[in-house]
Protein backbone atom coordinates (compact mmCIF):
# COMPACT_ATOMS: atom_id res chain seq x y z
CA UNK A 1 0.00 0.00 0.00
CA UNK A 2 1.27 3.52 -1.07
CA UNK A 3 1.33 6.32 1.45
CA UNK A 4 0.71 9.45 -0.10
CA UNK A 5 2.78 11.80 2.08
CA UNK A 6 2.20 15.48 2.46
CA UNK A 7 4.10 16.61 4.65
CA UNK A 8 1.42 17.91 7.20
CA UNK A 9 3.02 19.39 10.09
CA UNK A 10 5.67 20.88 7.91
CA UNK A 11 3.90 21.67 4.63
CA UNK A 12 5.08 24.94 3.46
CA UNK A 13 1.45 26.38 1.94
CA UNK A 14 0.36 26.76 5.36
CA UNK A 15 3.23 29.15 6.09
CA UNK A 16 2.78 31.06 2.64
CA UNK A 17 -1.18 32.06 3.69
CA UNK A 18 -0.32 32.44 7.32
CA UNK A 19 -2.00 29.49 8.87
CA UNK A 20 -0.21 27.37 11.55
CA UNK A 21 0.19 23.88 11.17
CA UNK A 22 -2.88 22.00 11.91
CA UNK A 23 -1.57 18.82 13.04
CA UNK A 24 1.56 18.21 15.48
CA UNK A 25 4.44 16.14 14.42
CA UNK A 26 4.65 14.10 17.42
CA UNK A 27 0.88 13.32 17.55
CA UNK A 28 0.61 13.47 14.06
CA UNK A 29 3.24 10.57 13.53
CA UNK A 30 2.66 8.51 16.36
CA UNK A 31 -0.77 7.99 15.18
CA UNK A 32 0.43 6.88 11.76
CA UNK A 33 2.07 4.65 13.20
CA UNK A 34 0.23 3.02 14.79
CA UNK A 35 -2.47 3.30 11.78
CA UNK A 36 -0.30 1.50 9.41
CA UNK A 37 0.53 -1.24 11.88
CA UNK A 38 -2.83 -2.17 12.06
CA UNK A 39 -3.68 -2.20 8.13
CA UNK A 40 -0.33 -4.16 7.57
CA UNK A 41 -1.71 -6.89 10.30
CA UNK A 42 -4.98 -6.20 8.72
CA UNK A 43 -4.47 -6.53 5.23
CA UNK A 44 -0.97 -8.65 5.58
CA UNK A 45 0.87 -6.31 3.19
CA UNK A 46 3.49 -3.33 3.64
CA UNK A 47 3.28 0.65 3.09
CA UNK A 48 5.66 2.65 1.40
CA UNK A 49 6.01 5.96 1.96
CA UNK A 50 5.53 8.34 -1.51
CA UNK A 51 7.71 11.48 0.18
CA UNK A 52 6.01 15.02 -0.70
CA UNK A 53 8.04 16.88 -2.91
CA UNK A 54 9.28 19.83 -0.39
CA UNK A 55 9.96 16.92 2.46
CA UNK A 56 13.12 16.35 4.63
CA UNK A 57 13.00 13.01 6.04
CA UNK A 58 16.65 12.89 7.45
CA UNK A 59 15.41 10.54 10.45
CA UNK A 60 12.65 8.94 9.27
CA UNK A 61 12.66 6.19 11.65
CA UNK A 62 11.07 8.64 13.82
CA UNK A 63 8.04 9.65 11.78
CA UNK A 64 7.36 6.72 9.55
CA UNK A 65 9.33 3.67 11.59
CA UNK A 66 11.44 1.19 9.43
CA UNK A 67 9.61 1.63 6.49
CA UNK A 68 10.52 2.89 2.95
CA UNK A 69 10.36 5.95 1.36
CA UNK A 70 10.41 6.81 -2.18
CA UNK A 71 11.03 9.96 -4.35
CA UNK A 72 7.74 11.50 -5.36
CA UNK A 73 8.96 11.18 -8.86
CA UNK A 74 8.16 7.38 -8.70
CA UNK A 75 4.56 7.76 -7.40
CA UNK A 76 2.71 6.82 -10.38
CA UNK A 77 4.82 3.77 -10.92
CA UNK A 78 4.69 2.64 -6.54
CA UNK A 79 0.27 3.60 -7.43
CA UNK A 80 -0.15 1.43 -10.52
CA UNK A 81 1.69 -1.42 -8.73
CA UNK A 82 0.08 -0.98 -5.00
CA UNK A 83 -2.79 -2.63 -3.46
CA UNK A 84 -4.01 0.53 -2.51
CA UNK A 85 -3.28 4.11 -1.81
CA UNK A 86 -3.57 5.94 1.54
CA UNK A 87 -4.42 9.59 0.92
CA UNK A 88 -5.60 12.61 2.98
CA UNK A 89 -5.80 15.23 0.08
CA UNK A 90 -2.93 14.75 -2.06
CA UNK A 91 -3.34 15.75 -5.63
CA UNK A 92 -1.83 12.64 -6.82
CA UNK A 93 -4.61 10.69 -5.65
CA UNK A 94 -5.69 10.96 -9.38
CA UNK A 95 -2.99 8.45 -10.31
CA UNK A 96 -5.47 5.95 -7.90
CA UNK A 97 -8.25 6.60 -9.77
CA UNK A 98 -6.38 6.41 -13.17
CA UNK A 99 -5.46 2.88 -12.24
CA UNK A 100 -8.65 2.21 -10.06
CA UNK A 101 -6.84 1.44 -6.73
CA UNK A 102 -8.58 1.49 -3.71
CA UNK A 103 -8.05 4.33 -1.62
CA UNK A 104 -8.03 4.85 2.05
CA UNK A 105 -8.27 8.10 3.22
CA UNK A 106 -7.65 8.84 6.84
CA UNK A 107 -8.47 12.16 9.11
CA UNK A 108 -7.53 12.55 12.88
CA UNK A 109 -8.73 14.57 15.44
CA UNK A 110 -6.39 17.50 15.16
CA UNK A 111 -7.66 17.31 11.48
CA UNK A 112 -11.11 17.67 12.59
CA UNK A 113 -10.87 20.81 14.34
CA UNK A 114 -9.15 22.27 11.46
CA UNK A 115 -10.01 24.79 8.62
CA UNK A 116 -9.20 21.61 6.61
CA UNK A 117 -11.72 19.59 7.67
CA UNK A 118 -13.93 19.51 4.76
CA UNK A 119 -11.22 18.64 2.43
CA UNK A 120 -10.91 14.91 2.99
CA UNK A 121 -14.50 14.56 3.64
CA UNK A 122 -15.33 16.05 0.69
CA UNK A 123 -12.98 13.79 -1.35
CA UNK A 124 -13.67 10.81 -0.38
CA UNK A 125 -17.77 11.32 -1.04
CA UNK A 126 -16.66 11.96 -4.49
CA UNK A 127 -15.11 8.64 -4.82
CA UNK A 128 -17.07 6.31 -2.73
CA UNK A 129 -14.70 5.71 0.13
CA UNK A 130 -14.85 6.15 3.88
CA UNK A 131 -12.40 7.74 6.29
CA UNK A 132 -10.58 6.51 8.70
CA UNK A 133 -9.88 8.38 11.64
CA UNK A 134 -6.15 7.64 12.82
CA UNK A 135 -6.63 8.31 16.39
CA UNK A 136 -9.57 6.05 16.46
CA UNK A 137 -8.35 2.16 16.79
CA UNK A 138 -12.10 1.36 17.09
CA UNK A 139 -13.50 2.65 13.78
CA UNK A 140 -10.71 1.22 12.23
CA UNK A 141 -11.42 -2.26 13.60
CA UNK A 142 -15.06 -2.10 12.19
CA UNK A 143 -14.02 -1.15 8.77
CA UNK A 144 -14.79 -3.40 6.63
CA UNK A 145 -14.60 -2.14 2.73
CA UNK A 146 -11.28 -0.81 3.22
CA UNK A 147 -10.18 -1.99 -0.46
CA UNK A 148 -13.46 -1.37 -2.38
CA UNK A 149 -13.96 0.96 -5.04
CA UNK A 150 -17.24 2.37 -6.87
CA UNK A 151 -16.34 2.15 -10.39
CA UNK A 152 -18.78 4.44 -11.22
CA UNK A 153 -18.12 7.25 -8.51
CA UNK A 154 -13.81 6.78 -9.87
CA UNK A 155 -15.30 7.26 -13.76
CA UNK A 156 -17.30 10.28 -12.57
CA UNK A 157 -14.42 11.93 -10.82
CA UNK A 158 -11.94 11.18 -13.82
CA UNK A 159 -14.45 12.96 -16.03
CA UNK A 160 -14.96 16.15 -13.70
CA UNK A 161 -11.55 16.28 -12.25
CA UNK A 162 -8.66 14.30 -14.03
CA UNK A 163 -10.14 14.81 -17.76
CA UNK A 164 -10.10 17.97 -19.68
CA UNK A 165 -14.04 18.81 -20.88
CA UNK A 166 -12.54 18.78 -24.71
CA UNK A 167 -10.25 15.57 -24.67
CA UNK A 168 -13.61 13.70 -25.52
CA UNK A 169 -13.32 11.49 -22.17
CA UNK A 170 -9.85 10.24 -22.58
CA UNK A 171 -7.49 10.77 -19.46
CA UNK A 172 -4.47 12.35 -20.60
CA UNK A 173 -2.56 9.20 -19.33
CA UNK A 174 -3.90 6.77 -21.59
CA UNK A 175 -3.30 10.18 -24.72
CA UNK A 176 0.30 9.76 -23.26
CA UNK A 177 0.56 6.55 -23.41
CA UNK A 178 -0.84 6.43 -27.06
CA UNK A 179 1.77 8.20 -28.30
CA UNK A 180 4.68 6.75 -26.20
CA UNK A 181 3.53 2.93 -28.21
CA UNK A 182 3.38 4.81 -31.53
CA UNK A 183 6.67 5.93 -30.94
């Protein structure tokens, strides 16, 4: 399963419109943790970590554990051969629904109480998925269609969000890869 990093507690758009971090690291982390053990009993797979472009993860033991992190660069390849894909808001969440992957998107409670709020909420309606809230061991227990997509909800959101209205319903992924086979 693909992580989908942002790099919450550190993520510089906050600083450019002058809103403090909504999540803390420590909390933040500890709760991924802990989130990620239980889908990797759960599901009896591994996550790797998809690293947000503007991240620093010097010492990621301490925010991730032992697990790996890749360049962002290689997202679409880690997406098109994952399971699944853990997301909060991440724009690359369209290379899930590209390659119909499950997604799993998670909230906590800091998240909750945020401006941001919506966001994930929002998102995850669009595509037929629930959220999973990270400090919440429970509701993650009783989850149950973790891995489940709505085919019809992921064609709906490629045609509002991931297609342009003139490319006559063709992602520009499969354009790309068109030309890349003529070539």
């Amino acid at each position: 399963i693909l992580f989908l990093d942002q790099y919450l507690p550190y993520h510089n758009a906050y600083v450019h419109r002058g809103i403090p971090p909504f999540v803390t690291p420590e909390k933040f982390y500890r709760s991924l943790k802990i989130f990620f053990k239980f889908l990797e009993k759960k599901l009896k797979t591994r996550i790797i970590i998809s690293a947000h472009p503007r991240s620093n993860y010097k010492n990621s033991e301490n925010c991730f554990g032992k697990r790996e992190i890749i360049n962002f660069k290689r997202t679409n390849e880690f997406v098109s051969r994952s399971l699944a894909v853990i997301n909060y808001s991440s724009t690359a969440l369209s290379f899930a629904v590209i390659h119909k992957k499950p997604i799993i998107f998670y909230t906590s409670d800091e998240i909750n109480n945020s401006h941001d709020a919506f966001l994930v909420n929002f998102l995850a309606k669009q595509l037929g998925s629930s959220v999973c809230n990270i400090d919440n061991t429970l509701s993650l227990k009783r989850e149950k269609n973790l891995l489940k997509i709505n085919k019809y909800k992921y064609k709906d959101y490629l045609n509002k969000y991931i297609c342009h209205f003139k490319s006559n319903k063709n992602s520009n992924i499969k354009k790309i890869i068109k030309i890349i086979n003529e070539n």
